[in-house]
Protein backbone atom coordinates (compact mmCIF):
# COMPACT_ATOMS: atom_id res chain seq x y z
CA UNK A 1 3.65 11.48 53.44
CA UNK A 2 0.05 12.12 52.45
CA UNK A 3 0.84 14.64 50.42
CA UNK A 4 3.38 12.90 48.36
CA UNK A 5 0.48 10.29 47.77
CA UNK A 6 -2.04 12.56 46.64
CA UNK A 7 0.88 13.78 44.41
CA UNK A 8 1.25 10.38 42.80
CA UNK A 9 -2.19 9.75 42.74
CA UNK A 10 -3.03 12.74 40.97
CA UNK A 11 -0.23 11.69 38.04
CA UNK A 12 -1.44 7.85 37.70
CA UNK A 13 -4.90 9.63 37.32
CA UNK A 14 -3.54 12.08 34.00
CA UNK A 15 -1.72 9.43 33.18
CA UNK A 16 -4.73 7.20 32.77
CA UNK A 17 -6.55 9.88 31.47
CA UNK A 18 -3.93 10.87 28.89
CA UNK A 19 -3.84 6.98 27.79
CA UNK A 20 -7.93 6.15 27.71
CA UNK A 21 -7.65 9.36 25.40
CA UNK A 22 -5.10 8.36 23.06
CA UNK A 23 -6.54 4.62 22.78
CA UNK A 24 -10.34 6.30 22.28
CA UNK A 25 -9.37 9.99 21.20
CA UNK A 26 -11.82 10.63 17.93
CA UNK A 27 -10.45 10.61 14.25
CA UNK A 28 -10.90 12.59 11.43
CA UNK A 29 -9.22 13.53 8.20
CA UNK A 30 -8.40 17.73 8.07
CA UNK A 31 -10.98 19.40 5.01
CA UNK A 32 -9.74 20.95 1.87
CA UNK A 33 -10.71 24.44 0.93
CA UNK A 34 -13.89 24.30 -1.88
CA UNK A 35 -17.46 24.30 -2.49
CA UNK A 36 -17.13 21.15 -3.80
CA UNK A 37 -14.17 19.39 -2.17
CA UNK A 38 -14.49 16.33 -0.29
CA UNK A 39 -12.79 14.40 2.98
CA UNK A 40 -13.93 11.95 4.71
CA UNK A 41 -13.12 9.21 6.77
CA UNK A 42 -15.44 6.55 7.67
CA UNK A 43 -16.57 2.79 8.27
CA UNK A 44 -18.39 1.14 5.42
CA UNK A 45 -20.08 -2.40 5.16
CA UNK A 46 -19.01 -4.45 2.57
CA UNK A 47 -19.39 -8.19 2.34
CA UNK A 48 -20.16 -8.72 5.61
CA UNK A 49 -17.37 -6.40 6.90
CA UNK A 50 -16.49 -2.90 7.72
CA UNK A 51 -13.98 -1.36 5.68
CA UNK A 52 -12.34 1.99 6.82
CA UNK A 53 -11.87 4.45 3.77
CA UNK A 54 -10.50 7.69 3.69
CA UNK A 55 -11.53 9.83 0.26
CA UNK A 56 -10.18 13.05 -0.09
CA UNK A 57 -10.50 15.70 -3.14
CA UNK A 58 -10.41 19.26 -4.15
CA UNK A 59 -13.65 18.68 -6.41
CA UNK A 60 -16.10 15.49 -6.34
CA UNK A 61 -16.84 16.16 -10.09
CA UNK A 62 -13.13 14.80 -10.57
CA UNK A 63 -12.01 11.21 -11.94
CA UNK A 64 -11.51 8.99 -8.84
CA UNK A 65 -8.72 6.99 -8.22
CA UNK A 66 -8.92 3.58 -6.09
CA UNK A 67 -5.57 3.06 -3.92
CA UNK A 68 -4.88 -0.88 -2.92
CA UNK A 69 -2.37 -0.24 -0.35
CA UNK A 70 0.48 -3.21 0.09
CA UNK A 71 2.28 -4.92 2.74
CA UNK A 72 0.39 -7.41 3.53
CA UNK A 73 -1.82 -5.61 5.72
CA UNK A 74 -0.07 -2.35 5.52
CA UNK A 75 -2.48 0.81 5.54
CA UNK A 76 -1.41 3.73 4.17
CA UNK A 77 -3.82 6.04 5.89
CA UNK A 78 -1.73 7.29 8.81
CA UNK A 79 0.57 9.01 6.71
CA UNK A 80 -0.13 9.19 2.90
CA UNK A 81 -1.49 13.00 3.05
CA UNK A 82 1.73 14.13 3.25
CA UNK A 83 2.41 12.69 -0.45
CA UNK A 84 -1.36 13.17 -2.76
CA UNK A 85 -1.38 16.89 -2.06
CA UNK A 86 -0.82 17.51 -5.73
CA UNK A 87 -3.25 14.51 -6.21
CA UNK A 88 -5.83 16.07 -5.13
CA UNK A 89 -6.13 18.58 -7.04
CA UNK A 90 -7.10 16.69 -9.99
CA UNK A 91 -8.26 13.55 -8.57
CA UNK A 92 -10.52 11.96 -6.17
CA UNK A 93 -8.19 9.52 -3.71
CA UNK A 94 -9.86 6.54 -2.06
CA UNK A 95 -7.70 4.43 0.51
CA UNK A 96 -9.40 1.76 2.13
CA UNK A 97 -7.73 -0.19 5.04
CA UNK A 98 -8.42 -3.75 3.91
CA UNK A 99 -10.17 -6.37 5.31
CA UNK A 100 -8.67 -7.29 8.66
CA UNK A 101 -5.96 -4.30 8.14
CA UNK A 102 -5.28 -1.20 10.23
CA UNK A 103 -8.64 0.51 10.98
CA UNK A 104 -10.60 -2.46 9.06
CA UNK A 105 -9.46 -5.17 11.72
CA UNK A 106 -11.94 -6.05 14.62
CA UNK A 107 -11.08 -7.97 17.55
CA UNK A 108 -13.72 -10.11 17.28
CA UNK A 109 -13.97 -11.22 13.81
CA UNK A 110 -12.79 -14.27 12.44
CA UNK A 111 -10.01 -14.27 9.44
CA UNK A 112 -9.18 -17.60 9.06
CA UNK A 113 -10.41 -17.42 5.83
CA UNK A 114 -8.13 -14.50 4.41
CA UNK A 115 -6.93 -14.86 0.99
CA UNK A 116 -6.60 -12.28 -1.85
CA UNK A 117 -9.64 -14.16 -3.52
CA UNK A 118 -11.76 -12.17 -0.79
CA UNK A 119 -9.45 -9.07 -0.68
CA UNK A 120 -10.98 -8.64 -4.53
CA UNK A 121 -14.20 -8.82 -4.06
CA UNK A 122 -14.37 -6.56 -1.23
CA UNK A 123 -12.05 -3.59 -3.80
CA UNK A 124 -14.84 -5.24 -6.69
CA UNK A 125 -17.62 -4.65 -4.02
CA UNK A 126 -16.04 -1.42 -2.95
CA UNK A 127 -15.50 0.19 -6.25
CA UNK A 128 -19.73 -0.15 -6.99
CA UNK A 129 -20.14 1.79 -3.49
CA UNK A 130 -17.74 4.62 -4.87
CA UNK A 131 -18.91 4.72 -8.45
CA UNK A 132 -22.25 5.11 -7.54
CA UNK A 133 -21.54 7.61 -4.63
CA UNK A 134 -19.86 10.22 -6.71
CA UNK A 135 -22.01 8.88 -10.28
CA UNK A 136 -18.97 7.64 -12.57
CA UNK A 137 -19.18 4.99 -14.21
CA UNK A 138 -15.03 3.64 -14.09
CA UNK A 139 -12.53 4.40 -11.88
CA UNK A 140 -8.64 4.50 -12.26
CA UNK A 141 -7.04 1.41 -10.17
CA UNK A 142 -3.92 1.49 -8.92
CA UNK A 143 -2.32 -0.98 -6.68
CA UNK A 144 1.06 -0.42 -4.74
CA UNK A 145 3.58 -3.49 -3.66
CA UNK A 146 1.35 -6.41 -2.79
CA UNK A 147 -1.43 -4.55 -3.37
CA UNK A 148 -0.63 -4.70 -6.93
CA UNK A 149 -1.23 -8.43 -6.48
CA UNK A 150 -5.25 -8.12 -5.69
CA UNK A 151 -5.33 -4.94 -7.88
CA UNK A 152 -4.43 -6.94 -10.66
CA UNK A 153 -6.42 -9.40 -10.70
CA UNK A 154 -9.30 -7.17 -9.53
CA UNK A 155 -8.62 -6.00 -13.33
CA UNK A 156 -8.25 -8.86 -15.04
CA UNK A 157 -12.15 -10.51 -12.99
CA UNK A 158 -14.12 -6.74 -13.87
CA UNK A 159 -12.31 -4.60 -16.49
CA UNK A 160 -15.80 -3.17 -16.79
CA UNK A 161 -15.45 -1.10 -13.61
CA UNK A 162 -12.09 0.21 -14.13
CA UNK A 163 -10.77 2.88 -16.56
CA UNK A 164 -6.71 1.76 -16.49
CA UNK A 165 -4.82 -0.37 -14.23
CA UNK A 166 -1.53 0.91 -12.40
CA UNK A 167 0.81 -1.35 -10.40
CA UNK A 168 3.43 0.43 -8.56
CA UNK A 169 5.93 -1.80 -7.38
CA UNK A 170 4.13 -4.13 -9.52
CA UNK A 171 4.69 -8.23 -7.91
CA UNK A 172 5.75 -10.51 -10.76
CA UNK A 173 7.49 -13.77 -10.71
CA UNK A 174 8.53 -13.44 -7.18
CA UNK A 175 11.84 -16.04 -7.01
CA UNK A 176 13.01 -13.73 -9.93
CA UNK A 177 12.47 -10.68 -7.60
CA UNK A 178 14.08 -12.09 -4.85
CA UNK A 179 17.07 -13.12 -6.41
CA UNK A 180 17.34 -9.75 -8.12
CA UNK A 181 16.76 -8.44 -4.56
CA UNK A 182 19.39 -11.03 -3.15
CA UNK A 183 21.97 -10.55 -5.64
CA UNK A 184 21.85 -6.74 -5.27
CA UNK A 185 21.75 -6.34 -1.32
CA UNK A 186 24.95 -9.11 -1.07
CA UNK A 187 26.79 -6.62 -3.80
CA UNK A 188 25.85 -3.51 -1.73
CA UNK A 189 27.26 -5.09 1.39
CA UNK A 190 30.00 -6.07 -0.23
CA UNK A 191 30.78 -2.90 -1.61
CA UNK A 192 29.98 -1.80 1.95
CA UNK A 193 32.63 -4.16 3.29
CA UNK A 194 30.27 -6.03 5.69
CA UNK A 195 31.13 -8.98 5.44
CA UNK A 196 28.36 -10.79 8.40
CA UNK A 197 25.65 -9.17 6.07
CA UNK A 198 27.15 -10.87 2.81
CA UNK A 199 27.57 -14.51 5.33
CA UNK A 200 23.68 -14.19 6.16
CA UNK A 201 22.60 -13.14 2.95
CA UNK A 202 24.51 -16.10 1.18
CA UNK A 203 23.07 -18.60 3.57
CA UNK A 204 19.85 -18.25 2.05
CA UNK A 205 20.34 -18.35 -1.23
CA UNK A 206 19.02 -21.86 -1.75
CA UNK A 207 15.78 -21.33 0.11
CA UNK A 208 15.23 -18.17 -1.83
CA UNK A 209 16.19 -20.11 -5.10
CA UNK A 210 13.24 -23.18 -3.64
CA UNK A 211 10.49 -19.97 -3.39
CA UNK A 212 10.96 -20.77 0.61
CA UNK A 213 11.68 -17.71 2.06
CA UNK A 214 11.97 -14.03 0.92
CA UNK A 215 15.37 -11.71 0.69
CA UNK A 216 15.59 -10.08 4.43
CA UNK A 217 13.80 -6.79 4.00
CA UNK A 218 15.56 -5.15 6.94
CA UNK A 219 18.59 -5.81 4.65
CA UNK A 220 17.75 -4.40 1.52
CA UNK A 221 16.11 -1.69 3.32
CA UNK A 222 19.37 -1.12 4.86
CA UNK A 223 21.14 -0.87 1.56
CA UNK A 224 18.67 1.42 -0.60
CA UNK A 225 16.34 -1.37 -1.84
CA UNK A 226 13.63 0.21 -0.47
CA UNK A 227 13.59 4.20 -0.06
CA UNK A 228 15.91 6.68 -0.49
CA UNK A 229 13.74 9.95 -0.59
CA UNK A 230 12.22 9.34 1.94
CA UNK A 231 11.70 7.37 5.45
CA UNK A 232 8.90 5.56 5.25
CA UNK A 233 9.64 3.89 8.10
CA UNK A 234 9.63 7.08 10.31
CA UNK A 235 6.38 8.45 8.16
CA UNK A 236 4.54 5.46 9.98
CA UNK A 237 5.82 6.52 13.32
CA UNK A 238 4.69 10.42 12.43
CA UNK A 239 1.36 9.24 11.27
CA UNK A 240 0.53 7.50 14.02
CA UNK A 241 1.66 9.75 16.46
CA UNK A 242 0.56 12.82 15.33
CA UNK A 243 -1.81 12.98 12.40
CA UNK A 244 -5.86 12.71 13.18
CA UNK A 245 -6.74 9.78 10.89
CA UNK A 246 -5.10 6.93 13.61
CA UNK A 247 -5.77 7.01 17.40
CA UNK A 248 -3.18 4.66 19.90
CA UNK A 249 -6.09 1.60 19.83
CA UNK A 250 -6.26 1.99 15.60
CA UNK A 251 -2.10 1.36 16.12
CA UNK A 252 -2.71 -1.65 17.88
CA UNK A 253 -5.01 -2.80 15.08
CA UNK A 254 -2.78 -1.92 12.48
CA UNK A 255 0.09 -4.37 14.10
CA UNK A 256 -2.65 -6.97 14.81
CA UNK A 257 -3.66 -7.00 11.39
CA UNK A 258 -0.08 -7.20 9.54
CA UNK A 259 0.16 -10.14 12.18
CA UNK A 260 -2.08 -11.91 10.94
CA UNK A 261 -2.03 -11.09 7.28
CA UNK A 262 1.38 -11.29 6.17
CA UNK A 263 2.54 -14.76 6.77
CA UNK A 264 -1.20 -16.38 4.96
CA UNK A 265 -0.94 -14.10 2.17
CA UNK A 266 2.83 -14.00 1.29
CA UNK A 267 2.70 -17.85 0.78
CA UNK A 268 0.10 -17.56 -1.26
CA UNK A 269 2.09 -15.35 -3.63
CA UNK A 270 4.60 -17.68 -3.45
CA UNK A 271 2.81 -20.61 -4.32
CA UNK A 272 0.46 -19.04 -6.94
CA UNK A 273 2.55 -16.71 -9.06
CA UNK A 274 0.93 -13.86 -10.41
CA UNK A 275 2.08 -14.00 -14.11
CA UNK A 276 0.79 -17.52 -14.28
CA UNK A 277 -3.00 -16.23 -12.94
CA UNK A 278 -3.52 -13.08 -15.09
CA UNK A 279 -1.56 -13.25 -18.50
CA UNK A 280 -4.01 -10.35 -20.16
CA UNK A 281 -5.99 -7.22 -18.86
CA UNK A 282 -8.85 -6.13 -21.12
CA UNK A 283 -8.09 -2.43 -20.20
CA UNK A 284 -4.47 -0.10 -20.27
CA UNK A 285 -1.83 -1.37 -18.31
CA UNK A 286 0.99 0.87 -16.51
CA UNK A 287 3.49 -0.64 -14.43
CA UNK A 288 5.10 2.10 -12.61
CA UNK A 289 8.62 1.47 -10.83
CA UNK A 290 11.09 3.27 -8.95
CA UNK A 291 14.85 2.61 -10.46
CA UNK A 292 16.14 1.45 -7.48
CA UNK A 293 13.29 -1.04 -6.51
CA UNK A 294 13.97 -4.17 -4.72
CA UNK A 295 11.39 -5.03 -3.05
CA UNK A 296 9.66 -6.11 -6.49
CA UNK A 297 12.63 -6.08 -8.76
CA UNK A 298 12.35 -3.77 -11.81
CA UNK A 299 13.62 -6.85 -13.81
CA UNK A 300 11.39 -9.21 -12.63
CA UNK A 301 8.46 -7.03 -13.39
CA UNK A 302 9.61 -6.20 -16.77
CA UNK A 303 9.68 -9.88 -17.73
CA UNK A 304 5.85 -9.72 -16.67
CA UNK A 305 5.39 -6.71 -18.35
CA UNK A 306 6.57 -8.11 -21.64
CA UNK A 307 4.37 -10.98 -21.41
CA UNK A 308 1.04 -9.39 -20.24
CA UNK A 309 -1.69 -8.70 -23.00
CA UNK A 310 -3.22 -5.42 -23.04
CA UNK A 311 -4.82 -3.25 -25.38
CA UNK A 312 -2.65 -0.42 -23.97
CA UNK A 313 0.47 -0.36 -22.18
CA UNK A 314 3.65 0.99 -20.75
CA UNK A 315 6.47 0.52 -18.44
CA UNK A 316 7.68 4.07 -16.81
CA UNK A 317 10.37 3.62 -14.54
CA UNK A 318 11.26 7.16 -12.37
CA UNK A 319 15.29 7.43 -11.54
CA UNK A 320 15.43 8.52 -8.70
CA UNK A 321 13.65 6.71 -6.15
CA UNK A 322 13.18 2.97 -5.06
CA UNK A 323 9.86 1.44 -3.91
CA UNK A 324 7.85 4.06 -3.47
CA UNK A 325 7.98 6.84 -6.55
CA UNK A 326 4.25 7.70 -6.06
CA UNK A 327 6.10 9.30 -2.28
CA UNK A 328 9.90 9.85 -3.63
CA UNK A 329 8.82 11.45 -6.32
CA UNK A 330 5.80 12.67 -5.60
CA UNK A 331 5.71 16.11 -8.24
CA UNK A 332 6.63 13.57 -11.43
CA UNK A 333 4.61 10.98 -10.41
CA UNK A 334 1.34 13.60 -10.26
CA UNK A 335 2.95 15.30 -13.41
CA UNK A 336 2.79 11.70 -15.23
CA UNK A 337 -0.39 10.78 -13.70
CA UNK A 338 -2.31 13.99 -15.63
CA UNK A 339 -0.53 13.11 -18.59
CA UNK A 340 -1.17 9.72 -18.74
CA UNK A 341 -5.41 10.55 -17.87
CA UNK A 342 -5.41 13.06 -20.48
CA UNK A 343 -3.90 10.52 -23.01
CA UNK A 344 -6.18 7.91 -22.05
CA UNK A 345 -9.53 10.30 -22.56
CA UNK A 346 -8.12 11.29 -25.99
């Protein structure tokens, strides 16, 4: 009998052990080969704050490039290595968890006051931390799903710090979105013959119509809207499991912060539409879509597109892939993204 205690003793104690590691284990981001490369991940204070930020790059003499990640409150740190290989061969990549998102959210700070007013200052406040760590004067922006909302407008407050803008999965008028978004997934399930998906869908029409509530995204996930390269869904799980940059505590903050993010920052996009705040960006403009997007409709953010003011811009739209063609289709995208730097230097 005493033995069998010991026994169980010993496992609660590795299985303590084995926990308190996982919660506290240390985190890093793997180095890339070069004199000159650099990777790093790290806590820095801005505006009162600490802001995680991962920058990664095969030579620090190289243009950077400022990633707003979506979501609300979505970091793309865990797993986004897998997919800027071939970025960083050309590019310096900055991801930042944002304030009160994955790595960036502490227990004990106070967030009541979360808006995308202070999301842009802190990328405004960031980008003079990066520009003068590496000695550039602009960086290329790009924001991704709701991150294109604070990118954008990030543009629009200090074109003087930024070389281009790029929205991927760029927000626009978003009842137009949803509908798009609404009308597709209720074809798709009808096509699909299920008819309980087409019943719940339908029921919401109005509300979606009134700007109330937003097309179920386990739905249109479920019917292409969202990937179809990939699983970005599974990526997350991956990431946090088994790459360095997130430990089992940094998990917990990530799900802490999109709790307390989303629901304060989606009705403010709702109720302050983003083609009514910036009509005009004083530097290029490239909004960047996946075909099968609807998540931000392609439509919808063509409409915006066509109405936005910019000394340059374009609207490149990649065929195969949905809301994520930086991931899905990750050798044109980096393909493009040369192109489109050595244009803009010409």
């Amino acid at each position: 009998m005493k033995t069998k205690r010991k026994i169980l003793y010993v496992f609660i104690l590795i299985a303590i052990i084995l926990l308190l590691f996982s919660l506290f284990s240390p985190t890093w981001t793997p180095k890339i080969k070069g004199n000159n490369s650099i990777s790093k991940l790290e806590q820095i204070n801005i505006n009162g704050t600490k802001l995680e930020v991962m920058i990664r790059g095969a030579d620090k003499k190289n243009p950077v490039i400022i990633f707003v990640h979506g979501g609300p409150g979505c970091s793309e740190i865990p797993y986004v290595r897998k997919y800027q290989d071939l970025l960083e061969k050309n590019f310096t990549i900055v991801h930042y968890d944002q304030r009160g998102s994955g790595k960036s959210y502490h227990f004990l700070e106070d967030y009541s006051n979360l808006s995308t007013d202070v999301h842009v200052d802190d990328l405004l406040a960031l980008t003079d931390y990066i520009t003068k760590e590496f000695g550039q004067q602009k960086v290329l922006l790009i924001g991704h799903s709701f991150g294109t909302y604070i990118g954008i407008k990030a543009a629009e407050k200090a074109p003087n710090k930024f070389a281009a803008y790029i929205g991927i999965g760029q927000v626009a008028d978003t009842v137009q979105s949803e509908l798009d978004s609404l009308d597709y997934t209720v074809y798709q399930a009808k096509q699909a013959n299920n008819k309980k998906d087409v019943e719940k869908l339908e029921s919401l029409r109005e509300s979606i119509v009134r700007g109330d509530t937003f097309t179920p995204r386990n739905l249109v996930r479920k019917y292409g809207g969202a990937s179809r390269l990939i699983d970005d869904n599974m990526d997350y799980v991956k990431g946090f499991l088994f790459k360095p940059e997130y430990n089992l505590l940094d998990m917990i903050r990530f799900f802490k912060g999109v709790s307390i993010s989303q629901d304060v920052l989606l009705t403010e996009e709702r109720n302050n539409n983003i083609t009514s705040i910036v009509d005009h960006l004083d530097i290029p403009a490239y909004f960047v879509m996946g075909k099968y997007d609807y998540m931000t409709s392609v439509n919808a953010a063509m409409e915006y597109f066509k109405e936005l003011e910019a000394p340059v811009k374009d609207f490149v739209i990649f065929d195969r892939s949905a809301h994520y063609p930086q991931f899905e289709e990750k050798e044109q995208f980096a393909e493009w993204l040369d192109k489109m730097w050595v244009e803009l230097l010409e």
